[in-house]
N, C-alpha and C. Protein backbone atom coordinates (compact mmCIF):
# COMPACT_ATOMS: atom_id res chain seq x y z
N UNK A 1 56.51 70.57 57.52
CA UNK A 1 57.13 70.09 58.74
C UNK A 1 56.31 70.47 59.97
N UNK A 2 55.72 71.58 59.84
CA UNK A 2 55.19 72.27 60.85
C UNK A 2 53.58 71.49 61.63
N UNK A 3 53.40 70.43 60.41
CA UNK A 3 52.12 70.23 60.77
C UNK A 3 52.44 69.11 61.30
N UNK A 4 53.48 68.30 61.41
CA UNK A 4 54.08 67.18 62.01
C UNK A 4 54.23 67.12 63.62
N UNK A 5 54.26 68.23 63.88
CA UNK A 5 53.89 68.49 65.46
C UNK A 5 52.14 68.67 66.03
N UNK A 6 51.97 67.99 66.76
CA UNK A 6 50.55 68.17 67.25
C UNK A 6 50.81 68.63 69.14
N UNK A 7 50.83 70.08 69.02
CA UNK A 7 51.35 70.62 70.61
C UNK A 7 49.97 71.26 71.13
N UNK A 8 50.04 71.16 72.42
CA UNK A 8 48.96 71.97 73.42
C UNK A 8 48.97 73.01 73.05
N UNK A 9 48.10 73.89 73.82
CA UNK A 9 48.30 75.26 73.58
C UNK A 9 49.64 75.62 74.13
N UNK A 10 49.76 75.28 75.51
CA UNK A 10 50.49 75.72 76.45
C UNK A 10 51.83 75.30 75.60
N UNK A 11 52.16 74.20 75.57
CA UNK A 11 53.48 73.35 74.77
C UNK A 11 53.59 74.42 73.57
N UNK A 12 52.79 74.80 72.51
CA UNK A 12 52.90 75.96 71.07
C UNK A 12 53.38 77.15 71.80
N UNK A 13 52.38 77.75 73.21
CA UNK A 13 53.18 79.03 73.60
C UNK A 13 54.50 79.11 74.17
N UNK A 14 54.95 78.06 74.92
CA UNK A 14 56.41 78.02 75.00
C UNK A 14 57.41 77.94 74.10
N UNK A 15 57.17 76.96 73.04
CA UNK A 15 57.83 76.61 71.51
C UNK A 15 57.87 78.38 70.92
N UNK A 16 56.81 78.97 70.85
CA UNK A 16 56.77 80.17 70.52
C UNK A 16 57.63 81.67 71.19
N UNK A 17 57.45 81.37 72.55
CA UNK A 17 58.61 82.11 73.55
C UNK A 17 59.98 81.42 73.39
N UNK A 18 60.37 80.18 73.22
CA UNK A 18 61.88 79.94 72.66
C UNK A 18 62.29 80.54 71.59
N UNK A 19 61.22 80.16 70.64
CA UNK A 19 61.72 80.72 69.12
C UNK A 19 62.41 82.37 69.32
N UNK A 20 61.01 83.18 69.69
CA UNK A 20 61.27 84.72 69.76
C UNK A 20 62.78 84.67 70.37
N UNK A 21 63.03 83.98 71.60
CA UNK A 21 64.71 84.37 72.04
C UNK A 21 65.79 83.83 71.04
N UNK A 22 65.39 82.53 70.73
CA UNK A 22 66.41 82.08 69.51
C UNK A 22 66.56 83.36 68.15
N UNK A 23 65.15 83.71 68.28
CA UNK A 23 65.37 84.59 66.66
C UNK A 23 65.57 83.75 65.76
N UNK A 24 64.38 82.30 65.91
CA UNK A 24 64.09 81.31 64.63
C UNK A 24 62.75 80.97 64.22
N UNK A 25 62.99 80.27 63.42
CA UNK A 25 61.30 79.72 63.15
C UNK A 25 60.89 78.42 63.98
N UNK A 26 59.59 78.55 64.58
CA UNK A 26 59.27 77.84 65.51
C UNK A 26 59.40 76.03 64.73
N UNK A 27 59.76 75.78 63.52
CA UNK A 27 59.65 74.43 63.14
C UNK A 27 61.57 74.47 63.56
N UNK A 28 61.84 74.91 63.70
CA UNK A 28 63.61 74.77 63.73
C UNK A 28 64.01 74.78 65.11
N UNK A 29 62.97 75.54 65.74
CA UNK A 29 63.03 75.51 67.43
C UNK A 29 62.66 74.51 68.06
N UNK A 30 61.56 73.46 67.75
CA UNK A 30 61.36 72.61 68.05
C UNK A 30 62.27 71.24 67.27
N UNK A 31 62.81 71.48 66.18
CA UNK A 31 63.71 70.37 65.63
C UNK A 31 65.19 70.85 66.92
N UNK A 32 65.34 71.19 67.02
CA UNK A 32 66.35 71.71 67.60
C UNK A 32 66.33 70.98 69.33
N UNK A 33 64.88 71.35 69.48
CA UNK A 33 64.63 70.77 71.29
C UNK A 33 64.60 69.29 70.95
N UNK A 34 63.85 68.82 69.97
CA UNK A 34 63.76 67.44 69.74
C UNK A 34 65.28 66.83 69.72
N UNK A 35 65.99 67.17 68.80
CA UNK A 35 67.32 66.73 68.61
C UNK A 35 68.23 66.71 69.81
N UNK A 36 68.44 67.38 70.56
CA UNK A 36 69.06 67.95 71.71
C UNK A 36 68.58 67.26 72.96
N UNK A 37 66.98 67.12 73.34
CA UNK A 37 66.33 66.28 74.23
C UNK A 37 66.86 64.93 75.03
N UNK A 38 67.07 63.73 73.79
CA UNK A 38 68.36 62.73 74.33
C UNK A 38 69.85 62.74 74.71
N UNK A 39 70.00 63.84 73.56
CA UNK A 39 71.82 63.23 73.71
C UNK A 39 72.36 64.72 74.67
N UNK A 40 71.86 65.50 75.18
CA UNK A 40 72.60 66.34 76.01
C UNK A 40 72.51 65.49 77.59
N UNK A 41 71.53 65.02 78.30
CA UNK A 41 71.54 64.61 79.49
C UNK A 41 72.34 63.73 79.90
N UNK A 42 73.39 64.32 80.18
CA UNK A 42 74.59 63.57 80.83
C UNK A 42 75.08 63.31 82.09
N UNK A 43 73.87 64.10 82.97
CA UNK A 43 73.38 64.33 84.71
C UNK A 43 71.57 63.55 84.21
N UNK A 44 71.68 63.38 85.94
CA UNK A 44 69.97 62.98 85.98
C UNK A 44 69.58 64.46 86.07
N UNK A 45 68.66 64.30 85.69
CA UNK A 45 67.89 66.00 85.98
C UNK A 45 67.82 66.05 87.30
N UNK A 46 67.96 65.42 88.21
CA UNK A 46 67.33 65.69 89.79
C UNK A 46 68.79 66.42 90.02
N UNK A 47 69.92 66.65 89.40
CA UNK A 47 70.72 67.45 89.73
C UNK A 47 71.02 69.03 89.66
N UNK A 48 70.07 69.20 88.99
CA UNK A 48 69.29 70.47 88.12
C UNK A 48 68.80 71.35 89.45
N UNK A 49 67.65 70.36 89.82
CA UNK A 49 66.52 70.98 90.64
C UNK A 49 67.53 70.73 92.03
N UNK A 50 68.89 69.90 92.19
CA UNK A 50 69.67 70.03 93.60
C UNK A 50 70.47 71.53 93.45
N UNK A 51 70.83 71.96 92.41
CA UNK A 51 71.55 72.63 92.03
C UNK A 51 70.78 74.15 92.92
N UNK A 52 69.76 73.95 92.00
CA UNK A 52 68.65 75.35 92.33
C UNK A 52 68.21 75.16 93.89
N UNK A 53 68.04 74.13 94.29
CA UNK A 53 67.69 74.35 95.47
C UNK A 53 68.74 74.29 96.83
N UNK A 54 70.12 74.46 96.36
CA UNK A 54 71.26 74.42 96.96
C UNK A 54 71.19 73.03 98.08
N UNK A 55 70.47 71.91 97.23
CA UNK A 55 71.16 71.05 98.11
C UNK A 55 72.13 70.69 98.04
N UNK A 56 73.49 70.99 98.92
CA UNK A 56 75.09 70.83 98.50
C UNK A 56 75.31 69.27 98.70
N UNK A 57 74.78 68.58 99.63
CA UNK A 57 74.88 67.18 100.17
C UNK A 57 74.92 66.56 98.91
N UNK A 58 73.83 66.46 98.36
CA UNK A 58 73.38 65.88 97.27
C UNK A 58 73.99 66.43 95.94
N UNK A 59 74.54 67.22 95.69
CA UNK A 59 75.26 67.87 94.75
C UNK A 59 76.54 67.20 94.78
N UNK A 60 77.41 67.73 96.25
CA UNK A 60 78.60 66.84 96.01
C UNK A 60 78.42 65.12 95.92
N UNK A 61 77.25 64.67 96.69
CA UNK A 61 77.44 63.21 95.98
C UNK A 61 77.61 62.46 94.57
N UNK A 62 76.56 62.98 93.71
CA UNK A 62 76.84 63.67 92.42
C UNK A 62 77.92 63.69 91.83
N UNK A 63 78.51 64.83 92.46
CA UNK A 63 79.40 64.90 91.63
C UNK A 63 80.81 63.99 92.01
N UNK A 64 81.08 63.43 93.08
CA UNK A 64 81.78 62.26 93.70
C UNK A 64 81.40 60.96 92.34
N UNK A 65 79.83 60.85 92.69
CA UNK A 65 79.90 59.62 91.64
C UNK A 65 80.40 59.72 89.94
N UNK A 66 80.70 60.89 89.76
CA UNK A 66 80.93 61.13 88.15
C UNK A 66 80.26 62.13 87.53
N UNK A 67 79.08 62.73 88.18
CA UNK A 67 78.08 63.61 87.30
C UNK A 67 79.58 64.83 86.89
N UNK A 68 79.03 64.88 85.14
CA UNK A 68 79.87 66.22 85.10
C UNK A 68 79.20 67.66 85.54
N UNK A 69 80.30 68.29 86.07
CA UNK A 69 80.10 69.84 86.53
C UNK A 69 79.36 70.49 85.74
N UNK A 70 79.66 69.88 84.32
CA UNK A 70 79.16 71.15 82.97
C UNK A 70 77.90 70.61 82.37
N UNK A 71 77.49 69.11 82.68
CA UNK A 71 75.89 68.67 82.11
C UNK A 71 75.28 69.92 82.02
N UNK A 72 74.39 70.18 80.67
CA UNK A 72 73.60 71.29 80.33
C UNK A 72 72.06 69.85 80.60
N UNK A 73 71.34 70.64 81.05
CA UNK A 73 69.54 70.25 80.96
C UNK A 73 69.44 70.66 79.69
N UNK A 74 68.98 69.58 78.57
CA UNK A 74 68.17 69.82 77.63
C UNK A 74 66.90 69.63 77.32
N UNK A 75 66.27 69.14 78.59
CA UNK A 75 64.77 69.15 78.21
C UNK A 75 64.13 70.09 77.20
N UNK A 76 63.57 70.07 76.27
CA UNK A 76 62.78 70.44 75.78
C UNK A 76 61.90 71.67 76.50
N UNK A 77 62.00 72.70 76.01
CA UNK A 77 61.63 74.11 77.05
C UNK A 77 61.67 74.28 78.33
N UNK A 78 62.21 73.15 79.49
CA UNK A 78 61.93 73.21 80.70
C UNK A 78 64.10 73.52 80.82
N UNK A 79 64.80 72.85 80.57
CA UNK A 79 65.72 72.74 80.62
C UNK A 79 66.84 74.00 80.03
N UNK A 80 66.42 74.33 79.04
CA UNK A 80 66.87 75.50 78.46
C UNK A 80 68.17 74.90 78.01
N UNK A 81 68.99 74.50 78.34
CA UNK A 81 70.24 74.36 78.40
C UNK A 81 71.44 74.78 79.17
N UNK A 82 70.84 75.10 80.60
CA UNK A 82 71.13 75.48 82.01
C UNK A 82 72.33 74.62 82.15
N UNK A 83 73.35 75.19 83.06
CA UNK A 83 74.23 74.07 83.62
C UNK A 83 73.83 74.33 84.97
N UNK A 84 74.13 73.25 86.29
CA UNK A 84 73.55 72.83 87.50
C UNK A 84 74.39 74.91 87.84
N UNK A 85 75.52 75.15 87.45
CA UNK A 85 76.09 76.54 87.89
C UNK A 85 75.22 77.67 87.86
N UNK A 86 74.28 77.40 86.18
CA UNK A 86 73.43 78.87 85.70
C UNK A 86 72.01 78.24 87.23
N UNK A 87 71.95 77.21 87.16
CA UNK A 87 70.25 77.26 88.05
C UNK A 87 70.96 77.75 89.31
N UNK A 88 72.14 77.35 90.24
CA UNK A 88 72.42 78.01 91.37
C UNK A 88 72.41 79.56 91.52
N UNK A 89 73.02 79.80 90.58
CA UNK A 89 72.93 81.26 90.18
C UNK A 89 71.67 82.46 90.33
N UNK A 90 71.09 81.43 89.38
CA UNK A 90 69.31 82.11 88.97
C UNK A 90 68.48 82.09 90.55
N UNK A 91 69.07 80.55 91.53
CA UNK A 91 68.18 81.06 92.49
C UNK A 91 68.84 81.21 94.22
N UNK A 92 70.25 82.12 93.20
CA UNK A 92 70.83 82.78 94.82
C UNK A 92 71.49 81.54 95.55
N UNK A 93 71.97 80.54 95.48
CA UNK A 93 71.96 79.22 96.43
C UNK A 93 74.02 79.31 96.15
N UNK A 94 73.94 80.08 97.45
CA UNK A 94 75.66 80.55 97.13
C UNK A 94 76.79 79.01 97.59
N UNK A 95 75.95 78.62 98.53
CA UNK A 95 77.12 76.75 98.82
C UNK A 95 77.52 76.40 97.85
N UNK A 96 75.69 76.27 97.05
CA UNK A 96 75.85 75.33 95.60
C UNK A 96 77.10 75.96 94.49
N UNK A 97 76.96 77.21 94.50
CA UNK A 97 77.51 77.85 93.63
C UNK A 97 79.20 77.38 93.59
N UNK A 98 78.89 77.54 95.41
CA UNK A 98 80.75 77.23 95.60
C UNK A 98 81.43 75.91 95.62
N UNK A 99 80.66 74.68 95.26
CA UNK A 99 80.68 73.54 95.19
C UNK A 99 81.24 73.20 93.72
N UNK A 100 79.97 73.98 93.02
CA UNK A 100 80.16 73.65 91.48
C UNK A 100 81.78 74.79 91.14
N UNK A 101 81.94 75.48 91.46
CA UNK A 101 82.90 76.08 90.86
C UNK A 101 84.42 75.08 91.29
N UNK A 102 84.38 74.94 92.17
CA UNK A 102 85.36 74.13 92.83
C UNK A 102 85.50 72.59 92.54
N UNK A 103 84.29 72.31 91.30
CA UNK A 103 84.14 70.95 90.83
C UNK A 103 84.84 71.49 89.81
N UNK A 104 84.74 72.58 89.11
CA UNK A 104 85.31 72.66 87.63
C UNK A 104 84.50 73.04 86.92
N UNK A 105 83.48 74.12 87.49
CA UNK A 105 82.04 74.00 86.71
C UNK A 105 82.60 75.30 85.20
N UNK A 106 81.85 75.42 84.59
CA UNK A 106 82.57 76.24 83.45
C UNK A 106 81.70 77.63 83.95
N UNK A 107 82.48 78.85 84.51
CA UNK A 107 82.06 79.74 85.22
C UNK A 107 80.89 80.94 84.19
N UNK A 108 81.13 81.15 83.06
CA UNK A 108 80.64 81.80 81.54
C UNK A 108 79.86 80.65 80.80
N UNK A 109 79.53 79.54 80.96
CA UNK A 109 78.65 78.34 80.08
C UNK A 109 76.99 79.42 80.29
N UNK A 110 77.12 79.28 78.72
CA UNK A 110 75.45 79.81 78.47
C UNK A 110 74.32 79.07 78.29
N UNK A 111 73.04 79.71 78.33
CA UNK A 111 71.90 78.62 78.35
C UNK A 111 71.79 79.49 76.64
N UNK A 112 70.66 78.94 76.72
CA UNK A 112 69.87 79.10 75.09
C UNK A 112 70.03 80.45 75.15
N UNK A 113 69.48 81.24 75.72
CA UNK A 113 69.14 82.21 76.17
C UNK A 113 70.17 83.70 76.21
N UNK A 114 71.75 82.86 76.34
CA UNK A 114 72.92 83.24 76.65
C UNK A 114 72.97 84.01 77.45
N UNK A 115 72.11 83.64 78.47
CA UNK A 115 72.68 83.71 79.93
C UNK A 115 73.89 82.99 80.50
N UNK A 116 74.51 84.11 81.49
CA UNK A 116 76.04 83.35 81.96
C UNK A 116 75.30 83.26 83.40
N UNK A 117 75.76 82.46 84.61
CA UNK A 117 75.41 82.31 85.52
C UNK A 117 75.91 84.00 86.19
N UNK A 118 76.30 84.57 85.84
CA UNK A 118 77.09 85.87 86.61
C UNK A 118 75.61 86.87 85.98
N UNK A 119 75.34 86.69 85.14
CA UNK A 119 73.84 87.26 84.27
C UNK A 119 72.59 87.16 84.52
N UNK A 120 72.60 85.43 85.25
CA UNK A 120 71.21 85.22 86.18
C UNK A 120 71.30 85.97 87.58
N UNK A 121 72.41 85.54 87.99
CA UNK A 121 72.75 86.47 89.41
C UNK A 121 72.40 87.54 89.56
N UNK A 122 73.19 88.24 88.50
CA UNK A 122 72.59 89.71 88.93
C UNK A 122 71.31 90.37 88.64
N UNK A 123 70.99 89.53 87.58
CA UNK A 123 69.47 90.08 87.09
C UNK A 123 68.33 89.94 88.13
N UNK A 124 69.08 89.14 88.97
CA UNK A 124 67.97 88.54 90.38
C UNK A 124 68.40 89.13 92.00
N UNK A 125 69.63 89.68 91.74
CA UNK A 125 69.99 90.79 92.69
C UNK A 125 70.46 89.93 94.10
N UNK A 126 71.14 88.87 93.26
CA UNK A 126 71.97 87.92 94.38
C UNK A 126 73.33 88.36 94.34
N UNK A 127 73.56 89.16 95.27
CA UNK A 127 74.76 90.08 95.39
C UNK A 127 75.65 89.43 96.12
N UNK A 128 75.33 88.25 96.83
CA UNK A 128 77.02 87.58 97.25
C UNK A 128 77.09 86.55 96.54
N UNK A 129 76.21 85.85 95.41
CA UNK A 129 76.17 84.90 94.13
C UNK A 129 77.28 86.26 93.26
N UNK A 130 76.82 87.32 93.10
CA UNK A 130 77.33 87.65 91.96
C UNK A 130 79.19 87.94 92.35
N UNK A 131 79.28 88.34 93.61
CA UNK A 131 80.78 88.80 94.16
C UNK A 131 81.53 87.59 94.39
N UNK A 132 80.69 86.51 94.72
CA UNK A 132 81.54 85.21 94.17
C UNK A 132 81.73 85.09 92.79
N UNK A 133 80.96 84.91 92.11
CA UNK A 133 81.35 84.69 90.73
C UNK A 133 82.55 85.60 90.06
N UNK A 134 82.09 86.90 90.29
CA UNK A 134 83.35 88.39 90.21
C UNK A 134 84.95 87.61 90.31
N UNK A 135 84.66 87.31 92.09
CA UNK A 135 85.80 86.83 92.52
C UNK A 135 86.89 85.64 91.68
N UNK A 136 85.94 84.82 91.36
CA UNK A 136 85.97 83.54 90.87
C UNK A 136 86.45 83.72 89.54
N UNK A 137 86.22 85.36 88.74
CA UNK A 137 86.85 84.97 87.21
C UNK A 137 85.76 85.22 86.48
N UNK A 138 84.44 85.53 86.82
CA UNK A 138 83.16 85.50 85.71
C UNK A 138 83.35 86.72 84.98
N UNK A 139 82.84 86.79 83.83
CA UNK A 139 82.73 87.86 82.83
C UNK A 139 82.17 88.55 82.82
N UNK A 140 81.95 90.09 83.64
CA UNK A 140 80.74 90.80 83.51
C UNK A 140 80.78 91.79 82.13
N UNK A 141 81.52 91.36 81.33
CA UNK A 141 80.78 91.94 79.98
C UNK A 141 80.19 90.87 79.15
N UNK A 142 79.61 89.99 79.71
CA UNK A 142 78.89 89.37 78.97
C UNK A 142 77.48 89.65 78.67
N UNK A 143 76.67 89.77 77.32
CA UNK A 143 75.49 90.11 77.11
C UNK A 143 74.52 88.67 76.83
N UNK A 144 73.32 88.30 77.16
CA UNK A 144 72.47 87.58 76.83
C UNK A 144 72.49 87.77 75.36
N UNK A 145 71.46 86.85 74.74
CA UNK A 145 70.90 87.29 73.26
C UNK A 145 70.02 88.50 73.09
N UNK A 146 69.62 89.41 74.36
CA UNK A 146 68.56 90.51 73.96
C UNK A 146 69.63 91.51 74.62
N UNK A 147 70.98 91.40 74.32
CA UNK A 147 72.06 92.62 74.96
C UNK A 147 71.89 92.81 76.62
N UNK A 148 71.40 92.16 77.16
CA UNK A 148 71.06 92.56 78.63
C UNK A 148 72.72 92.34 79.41
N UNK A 149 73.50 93.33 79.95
CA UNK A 149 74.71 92.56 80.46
C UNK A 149 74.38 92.27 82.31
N UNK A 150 75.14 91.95 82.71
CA UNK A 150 74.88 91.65 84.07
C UNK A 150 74.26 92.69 85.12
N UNK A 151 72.74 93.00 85.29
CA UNK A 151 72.12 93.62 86.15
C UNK A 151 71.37 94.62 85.45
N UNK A 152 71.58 94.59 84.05
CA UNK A 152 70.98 95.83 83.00
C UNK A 152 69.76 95.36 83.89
N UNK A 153 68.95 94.46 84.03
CA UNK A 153 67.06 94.32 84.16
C UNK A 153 67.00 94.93 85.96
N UNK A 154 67.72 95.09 86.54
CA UNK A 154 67.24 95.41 87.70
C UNK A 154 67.19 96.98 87.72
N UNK A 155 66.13 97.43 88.58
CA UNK A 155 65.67 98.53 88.13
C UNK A 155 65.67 99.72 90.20
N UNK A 156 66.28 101.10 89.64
CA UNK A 156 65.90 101.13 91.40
C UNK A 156 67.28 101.47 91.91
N UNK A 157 67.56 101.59 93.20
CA UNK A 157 68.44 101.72 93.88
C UNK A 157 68.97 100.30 93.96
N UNK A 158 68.61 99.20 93.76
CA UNK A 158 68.97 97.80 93.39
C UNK A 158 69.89 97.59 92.53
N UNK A 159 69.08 97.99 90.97
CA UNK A 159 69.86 98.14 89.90
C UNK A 159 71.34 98.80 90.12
N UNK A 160 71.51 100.16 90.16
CA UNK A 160 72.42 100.74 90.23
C UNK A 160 73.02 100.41 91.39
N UNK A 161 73.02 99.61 92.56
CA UNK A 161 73.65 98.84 93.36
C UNK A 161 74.68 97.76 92.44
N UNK A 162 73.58 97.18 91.67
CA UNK A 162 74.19 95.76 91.29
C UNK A 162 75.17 96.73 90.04
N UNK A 163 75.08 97.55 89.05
CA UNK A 163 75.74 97.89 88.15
C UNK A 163 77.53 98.44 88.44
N UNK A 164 76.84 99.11 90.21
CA UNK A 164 78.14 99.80 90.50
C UNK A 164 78.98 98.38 91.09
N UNK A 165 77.89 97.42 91.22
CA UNK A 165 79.19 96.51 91.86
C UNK A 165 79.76 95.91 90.43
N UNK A 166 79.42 95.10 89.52
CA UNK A 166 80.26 94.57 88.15
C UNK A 166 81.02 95.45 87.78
N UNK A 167 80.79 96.76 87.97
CA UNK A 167 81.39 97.65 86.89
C UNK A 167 82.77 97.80 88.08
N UNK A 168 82.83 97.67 89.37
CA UNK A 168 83.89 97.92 89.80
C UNK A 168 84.79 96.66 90.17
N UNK A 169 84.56 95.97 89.04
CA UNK A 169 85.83 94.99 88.88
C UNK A 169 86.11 94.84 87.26
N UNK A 170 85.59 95.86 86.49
CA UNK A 170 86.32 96.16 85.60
C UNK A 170 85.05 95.34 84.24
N UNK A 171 84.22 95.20 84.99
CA UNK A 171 82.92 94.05 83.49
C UNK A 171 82.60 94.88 82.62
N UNK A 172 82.20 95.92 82.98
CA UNK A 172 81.12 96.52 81.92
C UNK A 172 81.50 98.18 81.60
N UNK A 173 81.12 98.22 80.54
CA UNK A 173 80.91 99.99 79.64
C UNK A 173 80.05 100.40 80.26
N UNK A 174 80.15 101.61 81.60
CA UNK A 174 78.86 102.51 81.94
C UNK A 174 78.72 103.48 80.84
């Protein structure tokens, strides 16, 4: 099966960094992106990159015309399986955040990765992304696939900023 793919370098080293997080074999990682590629995109992707870049204008139009709240990006290694909630998250864009939640966005939806949007937040030390989400109902005992829970990667007077804040709404085992 394996030789049925003819990938770049670059395209094999990503296929290869999915696998390691999946904890599969890279012919199952790529059957997997292949399969998934068509039938998850149920948003245009340009809602993805509105999401992350907190354009709210364009988000709520979106989502006015029908886009669902919960479309996951399945592109093939670029997409992960993000919902427009996890990319607001990942890059701090608190409108967006409060748009999608208030659409119905699913506040705990994981990427491949099992990241929760409350997991990108804090790992990135978006501290009024993450006290919304708190607020909102998010799960801070949730762990990724490599056990990381919300803010374990930040390191510093940061870190233990972000730990003492989840932990004081009740998320996590110090």
């Amino acid at each position: 099966m394996a030789a049925a793919y003819q990938l770049s370098d670059e395209l094999n080293a990503r296929v290869l960094h999915v696998a390691g997080l999946l904890r599969e074999s890279p012919e199952s990682t790529v059957e997997k992106l292949l399969s998934s590629a068509l039938d998850g995109l149920v948003a245009p992707v340009e809602f993805f990159g509105d999401a992350a870049r907190g354009d709210v204008g364009r988000l709520e139009s979106a989502l006015q015309s029908g886009t669902d709240p919960n479309a996951r990006d399945t592109r093939p290694l670029y997409g992960n399986g993000t919902t427009a909630l996890n990319q607001a998250a990942l890059h701090g864009q608190l409108d967006a955040v409060t748009v999608l939640l208030a659409a119905g966005a699913e506040i705990d939806a994981r990427c491949f990765g099992g990241w929760t949007a409350l997991n990108l937040a804090a790992n990135h030390a978006h501290f009024d992304v993450v006290r919304t989400l708190l607020t909102a109902g998010a799960d801070g005992t949730i762990a990724n696939r490599e056990g990381h829970r919300p803010g374990d990667r930040l390191i510093g007077d940061e870190g233990t900023e972000m730990r003492r804040l989840v932990d004081s709404w009740g998320g996590t085992d110090s």
